[in-house]
C-alpha atoms as a PDB file:
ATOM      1  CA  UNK A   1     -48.572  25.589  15.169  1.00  0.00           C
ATOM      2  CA  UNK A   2     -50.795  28.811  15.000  1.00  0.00           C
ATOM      3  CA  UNK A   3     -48.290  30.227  12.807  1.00  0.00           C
ATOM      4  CA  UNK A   4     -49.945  27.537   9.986  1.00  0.00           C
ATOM      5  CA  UNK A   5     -52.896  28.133  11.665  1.00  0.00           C
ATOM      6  CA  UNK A   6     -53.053  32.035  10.518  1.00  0.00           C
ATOM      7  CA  UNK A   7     -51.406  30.796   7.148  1.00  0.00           C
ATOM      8  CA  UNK A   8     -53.914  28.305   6.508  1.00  0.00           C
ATOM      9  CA  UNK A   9     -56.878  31.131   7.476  1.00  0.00           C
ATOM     10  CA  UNK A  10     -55.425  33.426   4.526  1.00  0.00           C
ATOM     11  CA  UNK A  11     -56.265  30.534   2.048  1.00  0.00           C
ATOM     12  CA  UNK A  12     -59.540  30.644   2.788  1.00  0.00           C
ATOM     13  CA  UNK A  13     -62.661  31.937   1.314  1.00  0.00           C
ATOM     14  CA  UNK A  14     -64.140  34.881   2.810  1.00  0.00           C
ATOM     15  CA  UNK A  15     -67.555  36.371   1.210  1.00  0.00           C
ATOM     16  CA  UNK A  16     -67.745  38.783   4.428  1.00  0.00           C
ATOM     17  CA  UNK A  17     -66.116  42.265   5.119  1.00  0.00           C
ATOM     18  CA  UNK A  18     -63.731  42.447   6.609  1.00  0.00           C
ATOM     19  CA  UNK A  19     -61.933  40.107   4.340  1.00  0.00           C
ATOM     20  CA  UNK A  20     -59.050  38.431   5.816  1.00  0.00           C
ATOM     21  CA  UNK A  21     -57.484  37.818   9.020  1.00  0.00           C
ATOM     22  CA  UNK A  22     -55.584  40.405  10.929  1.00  0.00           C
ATOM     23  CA  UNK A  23     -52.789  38.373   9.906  1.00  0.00           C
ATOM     24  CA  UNK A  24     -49.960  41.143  12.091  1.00  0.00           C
ATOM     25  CA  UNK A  25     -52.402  41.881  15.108  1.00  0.00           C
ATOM     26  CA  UNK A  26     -51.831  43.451  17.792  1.00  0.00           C
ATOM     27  CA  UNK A  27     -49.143  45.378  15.476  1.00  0.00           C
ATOM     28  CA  UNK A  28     -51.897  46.388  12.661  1.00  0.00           C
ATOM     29  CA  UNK A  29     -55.310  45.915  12.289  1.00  0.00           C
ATOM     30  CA  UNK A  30     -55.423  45.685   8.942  1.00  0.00           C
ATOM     31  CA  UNK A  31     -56.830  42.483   7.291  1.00  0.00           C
ATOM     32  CA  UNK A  32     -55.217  40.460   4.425  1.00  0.00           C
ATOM     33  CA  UNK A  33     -56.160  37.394   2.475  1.00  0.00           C
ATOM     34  CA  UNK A  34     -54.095  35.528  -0.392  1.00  0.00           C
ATOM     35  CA  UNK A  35     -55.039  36.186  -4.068  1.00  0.00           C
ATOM     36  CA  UNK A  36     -55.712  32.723  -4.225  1.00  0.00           C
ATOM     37  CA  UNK A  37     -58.176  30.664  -2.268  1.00  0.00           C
ATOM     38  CA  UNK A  38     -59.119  26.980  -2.504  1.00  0.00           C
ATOM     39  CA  UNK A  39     -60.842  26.700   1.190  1.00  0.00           C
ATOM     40  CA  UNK A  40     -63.881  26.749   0.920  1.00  0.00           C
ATOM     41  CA  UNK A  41     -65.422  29.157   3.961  1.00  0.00           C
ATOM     42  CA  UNK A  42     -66.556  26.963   7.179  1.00  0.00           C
ATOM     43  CA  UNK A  43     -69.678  27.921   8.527  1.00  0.00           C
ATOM     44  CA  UNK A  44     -69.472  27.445  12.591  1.00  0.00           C
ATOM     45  CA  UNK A  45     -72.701  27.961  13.893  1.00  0.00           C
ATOM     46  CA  UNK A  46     -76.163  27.934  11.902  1.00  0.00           C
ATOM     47  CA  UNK A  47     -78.919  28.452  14.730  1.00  0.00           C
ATOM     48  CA  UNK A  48     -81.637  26.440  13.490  1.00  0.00           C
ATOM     49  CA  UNK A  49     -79.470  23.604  12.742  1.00  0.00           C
ATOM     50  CA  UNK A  50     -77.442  23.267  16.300  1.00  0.00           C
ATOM     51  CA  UNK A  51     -73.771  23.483  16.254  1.00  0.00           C
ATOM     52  CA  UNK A  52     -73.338  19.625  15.641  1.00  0.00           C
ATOM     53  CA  UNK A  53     -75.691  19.632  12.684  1.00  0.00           C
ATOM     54  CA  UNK A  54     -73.837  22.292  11.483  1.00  0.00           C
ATOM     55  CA  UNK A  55     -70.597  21.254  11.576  1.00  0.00           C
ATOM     56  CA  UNK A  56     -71.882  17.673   9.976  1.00  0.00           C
ATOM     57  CA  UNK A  57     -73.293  20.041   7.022  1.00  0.00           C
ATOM     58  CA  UNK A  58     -72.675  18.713   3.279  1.00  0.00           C
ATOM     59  CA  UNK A  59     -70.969  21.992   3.017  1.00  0.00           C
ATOM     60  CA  UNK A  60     -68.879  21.596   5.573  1.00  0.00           C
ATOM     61  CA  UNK A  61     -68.114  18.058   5.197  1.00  0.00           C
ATOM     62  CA  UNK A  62     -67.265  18.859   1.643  1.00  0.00           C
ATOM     63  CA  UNK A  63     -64.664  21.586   3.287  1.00  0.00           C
ATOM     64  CA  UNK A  64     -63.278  19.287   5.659  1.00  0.00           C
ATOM     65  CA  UNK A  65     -62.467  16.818   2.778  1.00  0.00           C
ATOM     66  CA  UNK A  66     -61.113  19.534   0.272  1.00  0.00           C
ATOM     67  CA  UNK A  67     -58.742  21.155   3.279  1.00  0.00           C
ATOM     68  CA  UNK A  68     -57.486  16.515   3.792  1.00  0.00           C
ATOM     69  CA  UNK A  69     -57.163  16.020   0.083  1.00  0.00           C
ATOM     70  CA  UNK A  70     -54.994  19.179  -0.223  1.00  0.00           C
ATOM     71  CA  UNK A  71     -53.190  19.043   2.676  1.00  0.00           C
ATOM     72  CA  UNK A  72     -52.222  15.328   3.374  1.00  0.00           C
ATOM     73  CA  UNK A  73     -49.794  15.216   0.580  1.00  0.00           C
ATOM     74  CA  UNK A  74     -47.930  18.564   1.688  1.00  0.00           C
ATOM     75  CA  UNK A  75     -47.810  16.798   5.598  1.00  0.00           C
ATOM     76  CA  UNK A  76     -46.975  13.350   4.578  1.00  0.00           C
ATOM     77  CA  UNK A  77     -43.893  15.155   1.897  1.00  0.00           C
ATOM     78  CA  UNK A  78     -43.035  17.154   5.397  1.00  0.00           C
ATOM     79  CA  UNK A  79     -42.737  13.714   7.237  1.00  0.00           C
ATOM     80  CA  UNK A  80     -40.910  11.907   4.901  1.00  0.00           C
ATOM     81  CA  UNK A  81     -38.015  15.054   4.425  1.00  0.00           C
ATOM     82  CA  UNK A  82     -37.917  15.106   8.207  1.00  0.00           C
ATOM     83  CA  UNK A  83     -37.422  11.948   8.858  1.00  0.00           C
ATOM     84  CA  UNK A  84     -34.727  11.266   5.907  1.00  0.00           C
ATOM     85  CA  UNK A  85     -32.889  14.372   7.371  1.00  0.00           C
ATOM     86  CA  UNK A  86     -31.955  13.025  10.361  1.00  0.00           C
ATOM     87  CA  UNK A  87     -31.202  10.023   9.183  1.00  0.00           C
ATOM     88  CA  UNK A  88     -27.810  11.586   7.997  1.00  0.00           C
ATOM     89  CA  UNK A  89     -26.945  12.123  12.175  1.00  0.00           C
ATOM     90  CA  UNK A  90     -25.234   9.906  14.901  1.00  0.00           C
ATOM     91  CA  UNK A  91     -25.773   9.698  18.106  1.00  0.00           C
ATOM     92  CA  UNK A  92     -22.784  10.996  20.238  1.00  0.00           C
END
């Protein structure tokens, strides 16, 4: 699970040195971040606005529903293979 989390975080959009994630720390600190990137960045914490506010942004909202729309089909095509593959097996 934070295997895809670290994969997921090098699809994202980072307008901030360093770019990236440390995607091999504690073994290297350097950063890297894929060529590609259709997240959106997700802003955490905007003072004035409170941490809820912020997190119920229209930017953020917008990047929570770009990251479902993207994602849903790759998890539901991941449930449907796994649960056809064992299908083929008995029970002993």
């Amino acid at each position: 699970m934070y295997l895809t989390h670290i994969i997921l975080d090098l699809l994202v959009n980072d307008p901030v040195p360093p770019f990236g994630v440390q995607l091999l720390w504690p073994l290297s600190s350097q950063y890297y971040i894929a060529p590609i990137t259709p997240f959106a960045r997700f802003d955490y914490f905007n003072p004035p606005l409170g941490m809820i506010w912020t997190l119920l942004s229209p930017h953020n909202l917008g990047t929570i529903l770009t990251e479902i729309l993207l994602m849903t089909p790759l998890v539901a095509l991941s449930w449907y293979m796994g649960k056809n593959s064992r299908r083929g097996f008995r029970e002993i």
